[in-house]
PDB file of N, CA and C in Angstrom:
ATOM      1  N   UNK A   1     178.190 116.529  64.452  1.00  0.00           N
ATOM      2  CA  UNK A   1     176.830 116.038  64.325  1.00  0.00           C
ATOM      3  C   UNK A   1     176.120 116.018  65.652  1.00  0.00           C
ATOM      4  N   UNK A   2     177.047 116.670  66.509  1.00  0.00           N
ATOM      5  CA  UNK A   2     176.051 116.418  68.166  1.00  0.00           C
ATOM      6  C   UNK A   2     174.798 117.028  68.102  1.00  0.00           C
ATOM      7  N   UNK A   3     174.605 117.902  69.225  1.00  0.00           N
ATOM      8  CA  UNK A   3     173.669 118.585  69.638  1.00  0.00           C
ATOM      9  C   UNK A   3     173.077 119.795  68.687  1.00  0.00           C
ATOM     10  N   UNK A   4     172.045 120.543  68.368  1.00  0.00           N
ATOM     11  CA  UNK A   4     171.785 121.613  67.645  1.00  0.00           C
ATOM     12  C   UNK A   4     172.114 122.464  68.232  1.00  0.00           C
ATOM     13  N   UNK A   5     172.076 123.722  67.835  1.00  0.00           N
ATOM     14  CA  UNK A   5     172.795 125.099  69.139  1.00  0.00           C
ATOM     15  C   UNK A   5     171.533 125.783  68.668  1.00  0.00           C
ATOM     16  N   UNK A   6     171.608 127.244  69.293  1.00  0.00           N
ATOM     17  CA  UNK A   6     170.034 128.167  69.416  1.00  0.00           C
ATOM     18  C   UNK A   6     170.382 128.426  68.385  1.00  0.00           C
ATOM     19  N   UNK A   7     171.093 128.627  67.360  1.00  0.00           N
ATOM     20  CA  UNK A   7     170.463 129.184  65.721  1.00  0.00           C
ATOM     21  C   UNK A   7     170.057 128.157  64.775  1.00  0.00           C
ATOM     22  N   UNK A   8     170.361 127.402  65.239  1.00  0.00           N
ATOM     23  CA  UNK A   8     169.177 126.459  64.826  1.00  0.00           C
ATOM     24  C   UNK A   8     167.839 126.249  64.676  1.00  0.00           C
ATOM     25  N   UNK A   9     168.012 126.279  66.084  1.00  0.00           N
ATOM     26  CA  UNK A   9     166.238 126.120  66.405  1.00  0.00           C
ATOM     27  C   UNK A   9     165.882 127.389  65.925  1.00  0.00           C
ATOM     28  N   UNK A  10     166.476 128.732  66.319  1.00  0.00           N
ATOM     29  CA  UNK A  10     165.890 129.971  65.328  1.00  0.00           C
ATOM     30  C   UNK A  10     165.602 129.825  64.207  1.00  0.00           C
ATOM     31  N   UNK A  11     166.261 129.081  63.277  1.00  0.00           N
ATOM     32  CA  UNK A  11     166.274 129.731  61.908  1.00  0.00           C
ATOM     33  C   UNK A  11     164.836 128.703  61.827  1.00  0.00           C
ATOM     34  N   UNK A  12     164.812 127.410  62.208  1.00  0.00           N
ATOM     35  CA  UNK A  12     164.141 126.526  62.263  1.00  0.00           C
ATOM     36  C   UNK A  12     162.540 126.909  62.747  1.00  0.00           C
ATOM     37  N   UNK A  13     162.373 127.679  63.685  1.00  0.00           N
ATOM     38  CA  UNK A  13     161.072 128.558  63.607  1.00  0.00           C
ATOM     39  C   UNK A  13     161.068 129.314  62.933  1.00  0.00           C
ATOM     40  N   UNK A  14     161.496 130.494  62.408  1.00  0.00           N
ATOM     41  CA  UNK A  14     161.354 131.069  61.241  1.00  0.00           C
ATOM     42  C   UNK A  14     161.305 130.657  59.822  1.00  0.00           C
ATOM     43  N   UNK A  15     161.336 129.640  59.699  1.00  0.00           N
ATOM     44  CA  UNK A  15     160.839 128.673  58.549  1.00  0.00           C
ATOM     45  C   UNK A  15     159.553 128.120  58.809  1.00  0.00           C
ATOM     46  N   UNK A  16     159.216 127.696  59.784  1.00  0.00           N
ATOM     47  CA  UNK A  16     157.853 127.218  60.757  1.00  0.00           C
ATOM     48  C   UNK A  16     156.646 128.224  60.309  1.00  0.00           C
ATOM     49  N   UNK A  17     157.146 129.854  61.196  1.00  0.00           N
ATOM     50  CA  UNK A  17     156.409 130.994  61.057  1.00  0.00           C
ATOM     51  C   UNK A  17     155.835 131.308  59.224  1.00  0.00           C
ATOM     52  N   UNK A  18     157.534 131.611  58.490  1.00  0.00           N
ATOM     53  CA  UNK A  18     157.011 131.753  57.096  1.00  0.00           C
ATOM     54  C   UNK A  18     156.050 130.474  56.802  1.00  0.00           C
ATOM     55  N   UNK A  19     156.133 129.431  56.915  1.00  0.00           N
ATOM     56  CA  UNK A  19     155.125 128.633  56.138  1.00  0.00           C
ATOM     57  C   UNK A  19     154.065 128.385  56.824  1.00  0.00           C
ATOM     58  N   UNK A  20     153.475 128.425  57.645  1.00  0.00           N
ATOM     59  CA  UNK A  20     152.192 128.568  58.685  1.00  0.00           C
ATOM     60  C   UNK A  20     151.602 129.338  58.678  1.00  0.00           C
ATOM     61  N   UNK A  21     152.587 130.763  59.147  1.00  0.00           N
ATOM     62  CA  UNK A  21     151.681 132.045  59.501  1.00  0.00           C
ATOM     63  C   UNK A  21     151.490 131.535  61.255  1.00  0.00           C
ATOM     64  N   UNK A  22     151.483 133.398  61.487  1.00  0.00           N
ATOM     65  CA  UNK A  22     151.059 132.907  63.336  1.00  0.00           C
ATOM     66  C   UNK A  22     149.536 132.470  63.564  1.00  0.00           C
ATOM     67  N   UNK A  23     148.945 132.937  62.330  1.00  0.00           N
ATOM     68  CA  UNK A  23     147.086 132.819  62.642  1.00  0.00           C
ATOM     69  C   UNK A  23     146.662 130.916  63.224  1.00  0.00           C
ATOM     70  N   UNK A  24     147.428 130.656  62.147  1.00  0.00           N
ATOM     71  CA  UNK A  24     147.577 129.426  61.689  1.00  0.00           C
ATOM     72  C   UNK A  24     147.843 128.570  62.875  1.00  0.00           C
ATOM     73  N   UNK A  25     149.228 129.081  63.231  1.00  0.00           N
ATOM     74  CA  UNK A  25     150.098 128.286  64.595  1.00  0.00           C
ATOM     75  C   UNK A  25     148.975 128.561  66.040  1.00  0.00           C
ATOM     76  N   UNK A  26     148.468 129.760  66.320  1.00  0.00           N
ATOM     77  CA  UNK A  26     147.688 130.120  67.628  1.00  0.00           C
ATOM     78  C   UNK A  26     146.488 129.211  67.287  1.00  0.00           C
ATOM     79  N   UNK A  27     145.865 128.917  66.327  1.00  0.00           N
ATOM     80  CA  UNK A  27     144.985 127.991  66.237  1.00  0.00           C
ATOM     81  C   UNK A  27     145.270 127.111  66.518  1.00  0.00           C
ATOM     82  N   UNK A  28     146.317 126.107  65.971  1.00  0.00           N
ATOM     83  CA  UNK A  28     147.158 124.668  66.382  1.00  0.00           C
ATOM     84  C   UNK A  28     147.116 124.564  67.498  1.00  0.00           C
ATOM     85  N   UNK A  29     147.684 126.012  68.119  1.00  0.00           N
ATOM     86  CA  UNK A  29     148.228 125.761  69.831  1.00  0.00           C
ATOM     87  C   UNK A  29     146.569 125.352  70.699  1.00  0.00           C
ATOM     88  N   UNK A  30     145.825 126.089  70.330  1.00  0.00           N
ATOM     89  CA  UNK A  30     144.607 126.048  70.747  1.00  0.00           C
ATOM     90  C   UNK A  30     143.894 125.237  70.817  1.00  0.00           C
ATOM     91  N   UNK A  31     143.676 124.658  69.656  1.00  0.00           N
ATOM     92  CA  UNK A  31     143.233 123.363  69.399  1.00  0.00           C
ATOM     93  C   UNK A  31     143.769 122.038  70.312  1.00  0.00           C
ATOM     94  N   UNK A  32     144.951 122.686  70.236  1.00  0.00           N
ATOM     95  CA  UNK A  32     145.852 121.495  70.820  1.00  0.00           C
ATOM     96  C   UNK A  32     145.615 121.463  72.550  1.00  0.00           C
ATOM     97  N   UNK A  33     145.589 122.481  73.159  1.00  0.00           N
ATOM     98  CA  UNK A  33     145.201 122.820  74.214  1.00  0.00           C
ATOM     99  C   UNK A  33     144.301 122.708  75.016  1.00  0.00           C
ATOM    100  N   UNK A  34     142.871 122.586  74.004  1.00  0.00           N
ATOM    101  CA  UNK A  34     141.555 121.847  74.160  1.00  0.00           C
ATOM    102  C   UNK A  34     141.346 120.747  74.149  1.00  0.00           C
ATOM    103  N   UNK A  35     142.477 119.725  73.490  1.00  0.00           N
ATOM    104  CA  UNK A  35     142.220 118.481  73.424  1.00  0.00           C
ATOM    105  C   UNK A  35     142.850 117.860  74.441  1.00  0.00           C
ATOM    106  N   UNK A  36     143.492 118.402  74.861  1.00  0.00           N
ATOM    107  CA  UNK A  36     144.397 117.990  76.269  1.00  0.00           C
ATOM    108  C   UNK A  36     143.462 118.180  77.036  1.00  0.00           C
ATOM    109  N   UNK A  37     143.381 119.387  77.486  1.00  0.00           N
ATOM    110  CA  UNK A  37     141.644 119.623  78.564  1.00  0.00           C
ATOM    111  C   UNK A  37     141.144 118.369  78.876  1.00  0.00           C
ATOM    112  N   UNK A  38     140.583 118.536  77.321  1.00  0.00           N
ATOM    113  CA  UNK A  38     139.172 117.583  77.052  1.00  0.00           C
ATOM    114  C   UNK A  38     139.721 115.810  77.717  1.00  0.00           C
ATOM    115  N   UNK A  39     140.833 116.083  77.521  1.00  0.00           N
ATOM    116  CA  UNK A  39     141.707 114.341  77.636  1.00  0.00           C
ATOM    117  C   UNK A  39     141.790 114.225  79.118  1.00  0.00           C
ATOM    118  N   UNK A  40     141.970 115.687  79.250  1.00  0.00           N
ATOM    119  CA  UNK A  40     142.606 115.348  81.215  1.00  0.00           C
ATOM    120  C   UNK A  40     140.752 114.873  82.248  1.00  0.00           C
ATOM    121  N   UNK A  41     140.503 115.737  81.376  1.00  0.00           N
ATOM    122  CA  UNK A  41     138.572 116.084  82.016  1.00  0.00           C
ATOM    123  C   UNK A  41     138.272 114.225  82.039  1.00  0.00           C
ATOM    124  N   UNK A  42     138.389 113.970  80.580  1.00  0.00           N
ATOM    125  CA  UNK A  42     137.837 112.349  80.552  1.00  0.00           C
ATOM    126  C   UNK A  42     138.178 111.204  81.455  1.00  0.00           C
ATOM    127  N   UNK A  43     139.843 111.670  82.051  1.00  0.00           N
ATOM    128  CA  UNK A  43     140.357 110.737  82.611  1.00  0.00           C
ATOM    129  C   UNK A  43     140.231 110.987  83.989  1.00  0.00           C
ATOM    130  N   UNK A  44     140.169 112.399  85.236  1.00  0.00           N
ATOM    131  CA  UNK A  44     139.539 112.098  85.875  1.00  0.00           C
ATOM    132  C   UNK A  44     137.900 111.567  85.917  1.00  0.00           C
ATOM    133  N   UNK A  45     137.191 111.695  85.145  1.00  0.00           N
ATOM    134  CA  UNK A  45     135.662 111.264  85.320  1.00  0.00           C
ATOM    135  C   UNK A  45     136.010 109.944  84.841  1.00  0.00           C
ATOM    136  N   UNK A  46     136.408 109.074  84.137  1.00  0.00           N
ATOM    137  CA  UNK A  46     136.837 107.637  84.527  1.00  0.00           C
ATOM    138  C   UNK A  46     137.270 107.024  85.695  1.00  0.00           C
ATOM    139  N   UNK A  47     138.363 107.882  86.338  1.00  0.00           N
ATOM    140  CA  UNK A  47     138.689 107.416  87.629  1.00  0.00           C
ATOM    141  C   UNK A  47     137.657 107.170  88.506  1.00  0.00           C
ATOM    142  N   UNK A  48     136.779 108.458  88.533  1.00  0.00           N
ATOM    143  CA  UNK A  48     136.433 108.360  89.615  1.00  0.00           C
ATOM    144  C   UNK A  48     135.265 107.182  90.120  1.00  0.00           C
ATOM    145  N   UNK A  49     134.580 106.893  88.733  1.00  0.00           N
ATOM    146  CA  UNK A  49     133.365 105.967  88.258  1.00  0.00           C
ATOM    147  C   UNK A  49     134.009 104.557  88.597  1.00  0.00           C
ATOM    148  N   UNK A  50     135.137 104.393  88.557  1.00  0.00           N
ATOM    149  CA  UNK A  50     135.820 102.683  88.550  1.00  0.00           C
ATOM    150  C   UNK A  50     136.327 102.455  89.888  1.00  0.00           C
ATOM    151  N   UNK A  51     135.783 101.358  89.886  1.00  0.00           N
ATOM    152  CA  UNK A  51     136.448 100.397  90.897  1.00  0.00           C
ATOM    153  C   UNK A  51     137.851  99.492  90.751  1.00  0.00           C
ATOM    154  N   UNK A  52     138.269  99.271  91.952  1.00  0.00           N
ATOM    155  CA  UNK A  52     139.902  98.689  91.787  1.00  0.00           C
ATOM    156  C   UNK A  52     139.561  97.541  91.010  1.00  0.00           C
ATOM    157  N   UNK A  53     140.609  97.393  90.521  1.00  0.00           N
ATOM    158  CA  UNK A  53     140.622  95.966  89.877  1.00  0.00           C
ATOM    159  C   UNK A  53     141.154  94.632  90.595  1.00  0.00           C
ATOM    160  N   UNK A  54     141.743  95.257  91.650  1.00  0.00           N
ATOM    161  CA  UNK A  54     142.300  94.076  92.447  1.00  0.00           C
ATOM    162  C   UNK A  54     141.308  93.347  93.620  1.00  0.00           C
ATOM    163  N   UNK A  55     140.092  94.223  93.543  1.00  0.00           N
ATOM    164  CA  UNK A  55     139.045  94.056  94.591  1.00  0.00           C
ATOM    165  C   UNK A  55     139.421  94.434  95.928  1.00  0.00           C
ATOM    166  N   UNK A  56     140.365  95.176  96.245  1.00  0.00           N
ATOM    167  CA  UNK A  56     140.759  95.001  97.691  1.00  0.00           C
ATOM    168  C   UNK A  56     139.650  95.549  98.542  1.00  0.00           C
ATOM    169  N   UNK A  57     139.170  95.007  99.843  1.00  0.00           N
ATOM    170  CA  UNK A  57     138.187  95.558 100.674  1.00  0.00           C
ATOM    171  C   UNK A  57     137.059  94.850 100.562  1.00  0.00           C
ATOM    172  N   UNK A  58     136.896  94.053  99.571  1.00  0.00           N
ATOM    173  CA  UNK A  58     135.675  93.432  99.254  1.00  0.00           C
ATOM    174  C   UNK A  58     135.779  91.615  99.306  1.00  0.00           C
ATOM    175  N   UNK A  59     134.382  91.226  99.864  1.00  0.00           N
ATOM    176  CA  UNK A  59     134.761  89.783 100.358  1.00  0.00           C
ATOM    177  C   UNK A  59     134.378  89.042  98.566  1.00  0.00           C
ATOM    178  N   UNK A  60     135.176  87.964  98.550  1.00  0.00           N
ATOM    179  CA  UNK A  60     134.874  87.180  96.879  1.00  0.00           C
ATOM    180  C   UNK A  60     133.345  86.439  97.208  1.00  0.00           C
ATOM    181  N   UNK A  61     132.776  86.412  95.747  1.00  0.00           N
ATOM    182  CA  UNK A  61     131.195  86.317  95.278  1.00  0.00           C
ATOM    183  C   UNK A  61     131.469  84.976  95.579  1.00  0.00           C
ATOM    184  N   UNK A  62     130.346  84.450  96.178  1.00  0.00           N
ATOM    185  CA  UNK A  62     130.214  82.901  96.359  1.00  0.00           C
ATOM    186  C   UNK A  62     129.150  82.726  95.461  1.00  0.00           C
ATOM    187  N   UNK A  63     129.370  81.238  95.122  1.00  0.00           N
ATOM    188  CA  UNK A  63     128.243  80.945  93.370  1.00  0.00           C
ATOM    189  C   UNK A  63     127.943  79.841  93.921  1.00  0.00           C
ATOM    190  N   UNK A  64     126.910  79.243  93.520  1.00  0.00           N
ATOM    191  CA  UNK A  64     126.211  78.173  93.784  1.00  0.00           C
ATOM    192  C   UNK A  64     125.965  76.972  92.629  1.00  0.00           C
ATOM    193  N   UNK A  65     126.642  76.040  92.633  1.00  0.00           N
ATOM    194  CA  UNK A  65     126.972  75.148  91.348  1.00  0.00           C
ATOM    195  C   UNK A  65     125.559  74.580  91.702  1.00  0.00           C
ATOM    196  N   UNK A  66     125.743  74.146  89.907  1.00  0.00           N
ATOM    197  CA  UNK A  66     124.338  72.953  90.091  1.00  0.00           C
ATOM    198  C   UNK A  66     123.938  72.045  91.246  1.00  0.00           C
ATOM    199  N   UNK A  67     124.836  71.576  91.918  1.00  0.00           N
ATOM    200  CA  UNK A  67     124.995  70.624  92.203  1.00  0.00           C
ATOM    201  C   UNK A  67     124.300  70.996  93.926  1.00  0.00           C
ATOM    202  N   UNK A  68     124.887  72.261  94.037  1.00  0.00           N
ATOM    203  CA  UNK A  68     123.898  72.887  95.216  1.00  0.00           C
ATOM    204  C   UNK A  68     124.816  73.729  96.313  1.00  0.00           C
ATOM    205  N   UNK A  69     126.021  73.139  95.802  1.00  0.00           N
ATOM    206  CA  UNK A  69     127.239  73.357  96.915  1.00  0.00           C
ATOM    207  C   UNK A  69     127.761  75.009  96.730  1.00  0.00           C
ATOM    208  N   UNK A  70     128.293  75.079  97.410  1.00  0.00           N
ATOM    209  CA  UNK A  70     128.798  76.726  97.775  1.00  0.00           C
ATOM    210  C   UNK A  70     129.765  76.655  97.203  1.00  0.00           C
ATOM    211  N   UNK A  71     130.364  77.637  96.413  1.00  0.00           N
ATOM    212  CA  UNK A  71     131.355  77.259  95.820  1.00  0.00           C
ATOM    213  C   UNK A  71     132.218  79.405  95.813  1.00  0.00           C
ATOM    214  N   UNK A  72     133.812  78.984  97.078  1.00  0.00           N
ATOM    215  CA  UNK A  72     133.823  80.160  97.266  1.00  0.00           C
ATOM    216  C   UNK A  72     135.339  80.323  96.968  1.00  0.00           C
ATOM    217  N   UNK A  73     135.705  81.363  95.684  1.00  0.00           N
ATOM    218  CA  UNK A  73     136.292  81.453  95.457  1.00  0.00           C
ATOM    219  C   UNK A  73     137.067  83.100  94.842  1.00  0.00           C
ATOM    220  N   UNK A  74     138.539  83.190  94.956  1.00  0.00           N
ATOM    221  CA  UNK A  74     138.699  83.997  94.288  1.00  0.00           C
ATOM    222  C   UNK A  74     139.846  84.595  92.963  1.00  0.00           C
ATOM    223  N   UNK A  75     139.585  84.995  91.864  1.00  0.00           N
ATOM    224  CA  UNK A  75     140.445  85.277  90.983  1.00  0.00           C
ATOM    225  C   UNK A  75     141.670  85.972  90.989  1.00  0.00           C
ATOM    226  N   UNK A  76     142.659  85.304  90.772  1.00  0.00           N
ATOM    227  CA  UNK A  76     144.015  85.926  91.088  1.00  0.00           C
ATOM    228  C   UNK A  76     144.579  86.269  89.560  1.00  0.00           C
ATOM    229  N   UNK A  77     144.426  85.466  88.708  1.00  0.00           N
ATOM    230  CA  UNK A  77     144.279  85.752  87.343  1.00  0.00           C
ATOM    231  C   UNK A  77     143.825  85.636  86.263  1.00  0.00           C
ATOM    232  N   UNK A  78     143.575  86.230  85.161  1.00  0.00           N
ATOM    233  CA  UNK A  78     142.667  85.982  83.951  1.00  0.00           C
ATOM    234  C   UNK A  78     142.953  84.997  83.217  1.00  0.00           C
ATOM    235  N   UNK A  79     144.642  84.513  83.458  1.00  0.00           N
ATOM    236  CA  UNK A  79     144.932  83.605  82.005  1.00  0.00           C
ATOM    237  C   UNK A  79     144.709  82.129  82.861  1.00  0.00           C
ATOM    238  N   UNK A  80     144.074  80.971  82.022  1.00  0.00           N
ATOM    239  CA  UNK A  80     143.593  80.171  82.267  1.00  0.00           C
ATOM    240  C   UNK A  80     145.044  79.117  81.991  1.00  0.00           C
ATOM    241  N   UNK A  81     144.905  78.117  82.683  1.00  0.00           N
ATOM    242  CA  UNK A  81     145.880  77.658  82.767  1.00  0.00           C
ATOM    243  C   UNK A  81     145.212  76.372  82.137  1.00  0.00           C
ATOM    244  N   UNK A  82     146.569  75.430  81.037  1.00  0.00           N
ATOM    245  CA  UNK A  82     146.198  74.504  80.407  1.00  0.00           C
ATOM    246  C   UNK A  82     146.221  73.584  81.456  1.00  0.00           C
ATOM    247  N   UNK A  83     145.969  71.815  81.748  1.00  0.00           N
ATOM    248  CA  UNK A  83     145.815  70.946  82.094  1.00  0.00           C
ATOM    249  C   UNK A  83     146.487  70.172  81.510  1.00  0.00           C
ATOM    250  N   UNK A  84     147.867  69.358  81.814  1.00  0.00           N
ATOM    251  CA  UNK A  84     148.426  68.526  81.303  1.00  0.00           C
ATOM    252  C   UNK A  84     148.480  67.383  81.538  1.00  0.00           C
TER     253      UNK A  84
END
Protein backbone atom coordinates (compact mmCIF):
# COMPACT_ATOMS: atom_id res chain seq x y z
CA UNK A 1 0.00 0.00 0.00
CA UNK A 2 3.10 2.43 0.00
CA UNK A 3 4.01 4.70 -2.55
CA UNK A 4 2.39 4.70 -6.30
CA UNK A 5 5.11 3.82 -9.00
CA UNK A 6 5.09 5.65 -12.70
CA UNK A 7 2.37 3.30 -14.10
CA UNK A 8 0.28 4.54 -12.11
CA UNK A 9 0.33 7.87 -12.49
CA UNK A 10 0.37 6.83 -16.37
CA UNK A 11 -2.50 4.92 -16.56
CA UNK A 12 -4.00 7.58 -14.20
CA UNK A 13 -3.52 10.41 -16.88
CA UNK A 14 -4.72 8.50 -19.50
CA UNK A 15 -7.95 8.16 -17.86
CA UNK A 16 -7.70 12.07 -17.11
CA UNK A 17 -6.95 12.64 -21.06
CA UNK A 18 -9.90 10.06 -22.20
CA UNK A 19 -12.41 11.87 -20.05
CA UNK A 20 -11.45 15.60 -20.53
CA UNK A 21 -9.95 15.69 -23.81
CA UNK A 22 -6.65 17.88 -24.21
CA UNK A 23 -8.92 20.95 -25.51
CA UNK A 24 -10.52 20.79 -22.34
CA UNK A 25 -7.30 20.28 -20.00
CA UNK A 26 -5.15 23.40 -22.01
CA UNK A 27 -8.08 25.49 -21.11
CA UNK A 28 -8.02 24.41 -17.29
CA UNK A 29 -4.28 24.92 -17.42
CA UNK A 30 -4.91 28.38 -18.71
CA UNK A 31 -7.42 29.48 -16.86
CA UNK A 32 -5.65 28.33 -14.05
CA UNK A 33 -2.60 30.23 -14.96
CA UNK A 34 -4.44 33.51 -15.23
CA UNK A 35 -5.78 33.31 -11.99
CA UNK A 36 -2.56 32.93 -10.38
CA UNK A 37 -1.25 36.02 -12.43
CA UNK A 38 -4.17 37.84 -11.56
CA UNK A 39 -3.55 36.65 -7.63
CA UNK A 40 0.20 37.38 -7.71
CA UNK A 41 -0.57 41.05 -9.57
CA UNK A 42 -3.22 41.76 -6.55
CA UNK A 43 -0.86 40.95 -3.91
CA UNK A 44 2.01 42.92 -4.93
CA UNK A 45 -0.32 46.13 -5.49
CA UNK A 46 -1.56 45.52 -1.85
CA UNK A 47 1.82 45.48 -0.55
CA UNK A 48 2.87 48.15 -1.85
CA UNK A 49 -0.27 50.62 -0.82
CA UNK A 50 0.05 49.37 3.09
CA UNK A 51 1.68 50.45 5.79
CA UNK A 52 3.38 48.30 8.64
CA UNK A 53 1.24 47.35 11.11
CA UNK A 54 3.61 47.55 13.82
CA UNK A 55 4.11 51.36 13.13
CA UNK A 56 7.76 51.19 13.29
CA UNK A 57 9.43 54.69 12.42
CA UNK A 58 6.55 56.60 13.37
CA UNK A 59 6.07 58.68 16.65
CA UNK A 60 2.36 57.47 18.57
CA UNK A 61 -0.79 60.01 17.93
CA UNK A 62 -1.25 62.09 20.98
CA UNK A 63 -5.22 62.75 21.69
CA UNK A 64 -6.50 65.27 23.69
CA UNK A 65 -9.17 64.10 26.38
CA UNK A 66 -11.98 66.20 27.38
CA UNK A 67 -10.56 67.15 30.10
CA UNK A 68 -7.75 69.05 28.11
CA UNK A 69 -4.77 66.92 29.01
CA UNK A 70 -2.41 65.29 26.51
CA UNK A 71 -2.88 62.06 26.53
CA UNK A 72 0.23 60.04 24.84
CA UNK A 73 0.07 56.80 24.15
CA UNK A 74 0.79 53.64 22.36
CA UNK A 75 -0.97 50.30 21.21
CA UNK A 76 0.79 47.17 21.77
CA UNK A 77 -2.38 45.19 21.42
CA UNK A 78 -5.91 44.89 20.15
CA UNK A 79 -7.34 42.53 22.79
CA UNK A 80 -8.66 44.52 25.61
CA UNK A 81 -8.01 43.35 28.77
CA UNK A 82 -10.83 42.62 31.44
CA UNK A 83 -10.56 44.51 34.91
CA UNK A 84 -10.86 42.42 37.88
Amino acid sequence: MGSFSIWHWLVVLIIVLLIFGTKKLRNFGSDLGGAIKSFKDSMKEGAEGHEPESGKGTEPKKMTGESGRVIDAEVTSKVKKKKT
